[in-house]
Protein backbone atom coordinates (compact mmCIF):
# COMPACT_ATOMS: atom_id res chain seq x y z
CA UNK A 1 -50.55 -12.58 -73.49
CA UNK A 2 -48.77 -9.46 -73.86
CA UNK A 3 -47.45 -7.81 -70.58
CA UNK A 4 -48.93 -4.58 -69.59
CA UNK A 5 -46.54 -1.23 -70.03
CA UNK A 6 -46.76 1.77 -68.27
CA UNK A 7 -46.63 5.36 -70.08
CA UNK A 8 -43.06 5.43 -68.81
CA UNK A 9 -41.95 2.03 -71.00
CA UNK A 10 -39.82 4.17 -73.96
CA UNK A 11 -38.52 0.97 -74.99
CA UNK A 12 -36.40 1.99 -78.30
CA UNK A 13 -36.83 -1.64 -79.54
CA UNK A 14 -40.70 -1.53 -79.65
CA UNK A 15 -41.55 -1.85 -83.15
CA UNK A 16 -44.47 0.02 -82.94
CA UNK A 17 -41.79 2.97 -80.62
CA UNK A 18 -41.56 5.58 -83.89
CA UNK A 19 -44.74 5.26 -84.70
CA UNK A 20 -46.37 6.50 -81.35
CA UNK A 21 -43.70 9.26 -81.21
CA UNK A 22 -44.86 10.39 -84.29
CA UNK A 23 -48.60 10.37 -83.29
CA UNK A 24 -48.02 11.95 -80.00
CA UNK A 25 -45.68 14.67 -81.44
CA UNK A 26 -48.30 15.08 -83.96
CA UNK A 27 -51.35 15.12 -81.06
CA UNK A 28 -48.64 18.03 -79.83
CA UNK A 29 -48.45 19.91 -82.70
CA UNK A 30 -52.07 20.04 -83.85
CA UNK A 31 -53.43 21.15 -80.37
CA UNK A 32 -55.32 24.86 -79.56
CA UNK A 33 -52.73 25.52 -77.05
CA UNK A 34 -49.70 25.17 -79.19
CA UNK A 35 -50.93 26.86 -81.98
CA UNK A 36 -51.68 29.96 -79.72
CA UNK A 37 -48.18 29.26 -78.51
CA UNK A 38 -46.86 29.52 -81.86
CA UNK A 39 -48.77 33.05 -82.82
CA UNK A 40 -47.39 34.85 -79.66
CA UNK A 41 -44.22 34.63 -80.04
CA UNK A 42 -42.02 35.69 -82.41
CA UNK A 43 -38.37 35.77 -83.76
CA UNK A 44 -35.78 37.77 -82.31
CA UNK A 45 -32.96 39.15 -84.93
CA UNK A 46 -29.56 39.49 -83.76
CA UNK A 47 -28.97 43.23 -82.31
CA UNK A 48 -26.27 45.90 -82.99
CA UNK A 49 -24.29 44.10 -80.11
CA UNK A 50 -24.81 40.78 -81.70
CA UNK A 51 -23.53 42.44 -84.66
CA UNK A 52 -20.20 43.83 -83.09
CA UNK A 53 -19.81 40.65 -81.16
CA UNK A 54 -19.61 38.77 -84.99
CA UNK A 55 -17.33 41.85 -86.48
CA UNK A 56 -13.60 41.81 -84.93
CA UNK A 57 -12.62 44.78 -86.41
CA UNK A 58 -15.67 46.39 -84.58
CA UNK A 59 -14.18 46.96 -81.12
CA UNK A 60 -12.98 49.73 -79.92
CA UNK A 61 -8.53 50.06 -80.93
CA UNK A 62 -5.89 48.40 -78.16
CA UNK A 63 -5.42 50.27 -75.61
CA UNK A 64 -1.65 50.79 -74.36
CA UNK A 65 -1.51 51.17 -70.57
CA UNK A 66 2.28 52.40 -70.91
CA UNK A 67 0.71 55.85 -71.79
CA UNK A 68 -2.09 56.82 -70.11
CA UNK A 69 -3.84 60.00 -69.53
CA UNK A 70 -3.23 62.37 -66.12
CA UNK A 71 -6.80 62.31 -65.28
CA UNK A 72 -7.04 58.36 -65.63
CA UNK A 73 -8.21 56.50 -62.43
CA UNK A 74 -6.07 53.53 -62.59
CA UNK A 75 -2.39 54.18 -63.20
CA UNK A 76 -0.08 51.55 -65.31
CA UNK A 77 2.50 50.20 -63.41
CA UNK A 78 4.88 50.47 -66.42
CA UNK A 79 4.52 53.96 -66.20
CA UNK A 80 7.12 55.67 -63.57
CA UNK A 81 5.46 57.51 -60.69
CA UNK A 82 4.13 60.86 -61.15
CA UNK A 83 4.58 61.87 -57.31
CA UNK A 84 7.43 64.08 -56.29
CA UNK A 85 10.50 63.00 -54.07
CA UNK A 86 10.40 63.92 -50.68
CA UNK A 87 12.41 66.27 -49.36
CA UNK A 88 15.90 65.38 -47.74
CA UNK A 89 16.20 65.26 -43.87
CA UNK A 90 17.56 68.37 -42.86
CA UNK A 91 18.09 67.86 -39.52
CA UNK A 92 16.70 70.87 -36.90
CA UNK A 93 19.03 74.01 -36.24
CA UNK A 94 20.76 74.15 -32.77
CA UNK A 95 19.02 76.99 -30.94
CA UNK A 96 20.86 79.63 -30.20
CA UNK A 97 23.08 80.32 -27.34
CA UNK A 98 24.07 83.88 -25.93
CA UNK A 99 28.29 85.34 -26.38
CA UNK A 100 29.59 87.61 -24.79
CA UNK A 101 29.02 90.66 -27.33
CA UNK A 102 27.81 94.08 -26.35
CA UNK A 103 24.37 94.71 -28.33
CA UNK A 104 24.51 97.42 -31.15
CA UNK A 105 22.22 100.70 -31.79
CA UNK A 106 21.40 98.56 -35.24
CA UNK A 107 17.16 98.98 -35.67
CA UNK A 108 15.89 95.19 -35.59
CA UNK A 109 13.51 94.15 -38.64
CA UNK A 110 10.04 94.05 -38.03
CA UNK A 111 10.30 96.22 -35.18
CA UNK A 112 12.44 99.18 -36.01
CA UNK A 113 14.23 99.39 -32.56
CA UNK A 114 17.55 99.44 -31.33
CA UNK A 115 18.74 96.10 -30.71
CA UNK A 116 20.65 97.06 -27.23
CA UNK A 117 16.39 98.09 -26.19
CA UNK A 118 15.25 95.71 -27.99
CA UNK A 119 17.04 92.52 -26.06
CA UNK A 120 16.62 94.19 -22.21
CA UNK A 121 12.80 95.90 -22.68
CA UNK A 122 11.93 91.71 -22.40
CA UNK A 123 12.99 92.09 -18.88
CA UNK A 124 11.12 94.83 -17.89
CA UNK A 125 9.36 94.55 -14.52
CA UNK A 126 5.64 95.50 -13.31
CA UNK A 127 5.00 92.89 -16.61
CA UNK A 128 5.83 95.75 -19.41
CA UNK A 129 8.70 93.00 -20.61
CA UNK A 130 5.38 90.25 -21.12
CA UNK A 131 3.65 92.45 -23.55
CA UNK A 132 7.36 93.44 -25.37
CA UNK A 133 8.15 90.23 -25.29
CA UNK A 134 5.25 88.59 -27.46
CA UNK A 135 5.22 91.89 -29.75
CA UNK A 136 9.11 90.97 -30.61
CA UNK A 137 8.37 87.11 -30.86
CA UNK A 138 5.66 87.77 -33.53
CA UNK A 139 6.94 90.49 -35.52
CA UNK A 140 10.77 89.86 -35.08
CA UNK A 141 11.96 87.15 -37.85
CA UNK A 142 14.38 84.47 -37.07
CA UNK A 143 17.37 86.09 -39.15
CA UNK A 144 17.17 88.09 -35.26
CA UNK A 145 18.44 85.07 -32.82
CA UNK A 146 19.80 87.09 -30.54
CA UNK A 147 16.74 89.35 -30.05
CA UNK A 148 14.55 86.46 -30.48
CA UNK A 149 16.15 84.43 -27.66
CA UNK A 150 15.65 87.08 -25.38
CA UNK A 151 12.09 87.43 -25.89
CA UNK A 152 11.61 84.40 -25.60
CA UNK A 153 13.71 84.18 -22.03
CA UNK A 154 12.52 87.42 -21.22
CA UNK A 155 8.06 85.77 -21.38
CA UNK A 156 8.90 82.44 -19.46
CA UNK A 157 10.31 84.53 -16.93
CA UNK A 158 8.18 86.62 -16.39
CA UNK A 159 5.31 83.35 -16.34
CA UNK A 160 7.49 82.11 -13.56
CA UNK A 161 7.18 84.81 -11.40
CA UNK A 162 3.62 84.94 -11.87
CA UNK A 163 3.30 81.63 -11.05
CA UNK A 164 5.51 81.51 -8.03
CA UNK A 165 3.61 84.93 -6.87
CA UNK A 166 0.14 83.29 -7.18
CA UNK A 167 1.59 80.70 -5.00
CA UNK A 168 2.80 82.70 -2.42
CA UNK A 169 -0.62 84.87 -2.55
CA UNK A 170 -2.49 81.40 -1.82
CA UNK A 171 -0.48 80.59 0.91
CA UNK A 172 -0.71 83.92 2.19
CA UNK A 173 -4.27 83.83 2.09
CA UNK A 174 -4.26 80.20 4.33
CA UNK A 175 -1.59 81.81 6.45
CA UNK A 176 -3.13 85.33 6.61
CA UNK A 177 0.55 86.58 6.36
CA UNK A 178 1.99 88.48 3.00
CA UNK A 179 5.82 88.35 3.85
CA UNK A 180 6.67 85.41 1.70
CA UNK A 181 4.93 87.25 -0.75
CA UNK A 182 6.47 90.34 -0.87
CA UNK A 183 10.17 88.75 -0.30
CA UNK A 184 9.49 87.45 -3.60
CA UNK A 185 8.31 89.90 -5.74
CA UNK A 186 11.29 91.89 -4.74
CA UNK A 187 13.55 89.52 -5.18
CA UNK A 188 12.24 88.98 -8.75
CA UNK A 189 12.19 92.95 -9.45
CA UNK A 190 16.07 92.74 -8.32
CA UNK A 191 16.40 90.07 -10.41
CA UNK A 192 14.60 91.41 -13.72
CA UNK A 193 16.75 94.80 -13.42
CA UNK A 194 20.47 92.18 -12.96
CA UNK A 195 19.28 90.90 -15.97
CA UNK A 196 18.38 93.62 -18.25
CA UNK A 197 21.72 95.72 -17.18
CA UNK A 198 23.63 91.92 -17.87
CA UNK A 199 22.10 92.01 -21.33
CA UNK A 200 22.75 96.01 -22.02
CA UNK A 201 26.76 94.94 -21.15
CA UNK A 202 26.58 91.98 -23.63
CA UNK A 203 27.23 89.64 -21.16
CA UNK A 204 25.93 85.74 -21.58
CA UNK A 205 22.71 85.72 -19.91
CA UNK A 206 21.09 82.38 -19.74
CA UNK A 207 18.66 80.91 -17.45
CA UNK A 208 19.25 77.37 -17.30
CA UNK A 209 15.75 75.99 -15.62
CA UNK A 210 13.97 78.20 -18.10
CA UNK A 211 16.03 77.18 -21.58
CA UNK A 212 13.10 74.45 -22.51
CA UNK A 213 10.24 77.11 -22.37
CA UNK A 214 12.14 79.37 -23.69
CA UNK A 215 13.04 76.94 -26.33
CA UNK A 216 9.44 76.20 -26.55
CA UNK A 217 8.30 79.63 -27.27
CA UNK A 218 10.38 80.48 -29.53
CA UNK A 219 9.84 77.76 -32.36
CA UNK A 220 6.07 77.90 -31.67
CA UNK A 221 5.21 81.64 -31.76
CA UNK A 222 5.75 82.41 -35.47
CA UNK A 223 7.14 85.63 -36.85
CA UNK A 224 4.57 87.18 -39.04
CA UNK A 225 7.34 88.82 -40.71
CA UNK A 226 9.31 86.91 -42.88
CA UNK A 227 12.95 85.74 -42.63
C-alpha cells in the first residue's frame, strides 16, 4: 500500500515529481488571476540615470580639491589657509607719569588752548574742573599725555570729594551738625587751588590713592579726535 504524502512531500526522487510541477505551474499560468496579472503590468526601460550609470565617460570630470573655489563650503586641507596671521603681542604702553617741566603757551589739539590752562582748568573748584575735565578727555588725543593725565586726575578728584562730601552731608543729617562738612569742603577747595598753582609751576603732581581711576579714565574715555 502506498504511504500517504502530504502537499509538503517535494520529494525530488518521486518519479512522477516533474511531472506535477509542470501541471501545477501550468494550473498557475492558465488561471484568470494571472493573466490579469500579466496585462497590468508592464516593462520598465532603463532611464537616463540607468544610462549614465552604464556610460563611464558620462560623469561629471575629476574634481581636484587642491584648487578650489573662494565661495566653496568645504575647504581642502591641501590647500594653505586663507585666514590672516594675527597680530604680534604688543605689549600695553606704560601710562604716563608727570616731570618736573613748566607747561608751555603751545594750543593743545582738539581743543585749541594753552596747554599751561589746559592742565590746571581740571582742578578747578565749585566742579568747573568736572565739566573741563571730560571735554579734554574726549576731544584731547593721546599724542597729549601730559594734558590727558591731568584730566583724567583732575575728574577722579573731583568724584572723591563728592563722594566724601555726600558722606559728611549724611552724617550731618544723623548728627544734625554741618562742621565736618564744611571742614571738608574747604579743605578740598585749599587743596584743588595747591594743585592747580603745582601744575602752572610744572611741578610733579601726582595723587597716589587716585592713580588707578585716573588710570581707569583715561584708557576708557576715548578721544573722538584722532591721534
Amino acid at each position: 500500500m502506498e504511504p500517504k504524502k502530504s502537499k509538503y512531500d517535494t520529494n525530488p526522487l518521486d518519479p512522477d515529481f516533474v511531472r506535477k510541477v509542470d501541471a501545477a505551474d501550468l494550473a498557475v499560468e492558465s488561471s484568470p488571476e494571472t493573466q490579469e496579472v500579466r496585462r497590468a503590468t508592464r516593462e520598465v526601460g532603463p532611464g537616463p540615470a540607468e544610462d549614465a550609470r552604464r556610460n563611464l565617460y558620462s560623469e561629471a570630470p575629476t574634481r581636484r580639491y587642491d584648487n578650489l573655489p573662494a565661495d566653496s563650503p568645504y575647504q581642502s586641507v591641501f590647500a594653505p589657509p586663507t585666514f590672516s596671521a594675527p597680530a604680534p603681542y604688543q605689549p600695553p604702553a606704560a601710562p604716563y607719569r608727570p616731570i618736573e617741566e613748566k607747561p608751555t603757551k603751545r594750543s593743545v589739539t582738539g581743543i585749541g588752548l594753552p596747554e599751561n590752562w589746559a592742565m590746571i582748568l581740571p582742578y578747578a573748584p565749585f566742579y568747573v574742573g568736572v565739566v573741563v575735565a571730560l571735554l579734554e578727555l574726549f576731544l584731547v588725543p593721546r599724542k597729549e599725555p601730559r594734558v590727558r593725565f591731568h584730566a583724567a586726575q583732575g575728574l577722579a578728584l573731583h568724584i572723591a570729594i563728592l563722594v566724601v562730601q555726600t558722606l559728611f552731608g549724611v552724617i550731618g543729617a544723623i548728627a544734625n551738625s554741618s562742621v565736618g562738612g564744611g571742614l571738608f569742603g574747604l579743605a578740598a577747595f585749599i587743596f584743588l587751588i595747591i594743585s592747580m598753582v603745582r601744575v602752572w609751576k610744572g611741578k610733579p603732581h601726582e595723587i597716589a590713592p587716585l592713580a588707578e581711576p585716573s588710570q581707569w579714565f583715561n584708557e576708557h574715555i576715548q578721544p573722538r579726535t584722532k591721534s
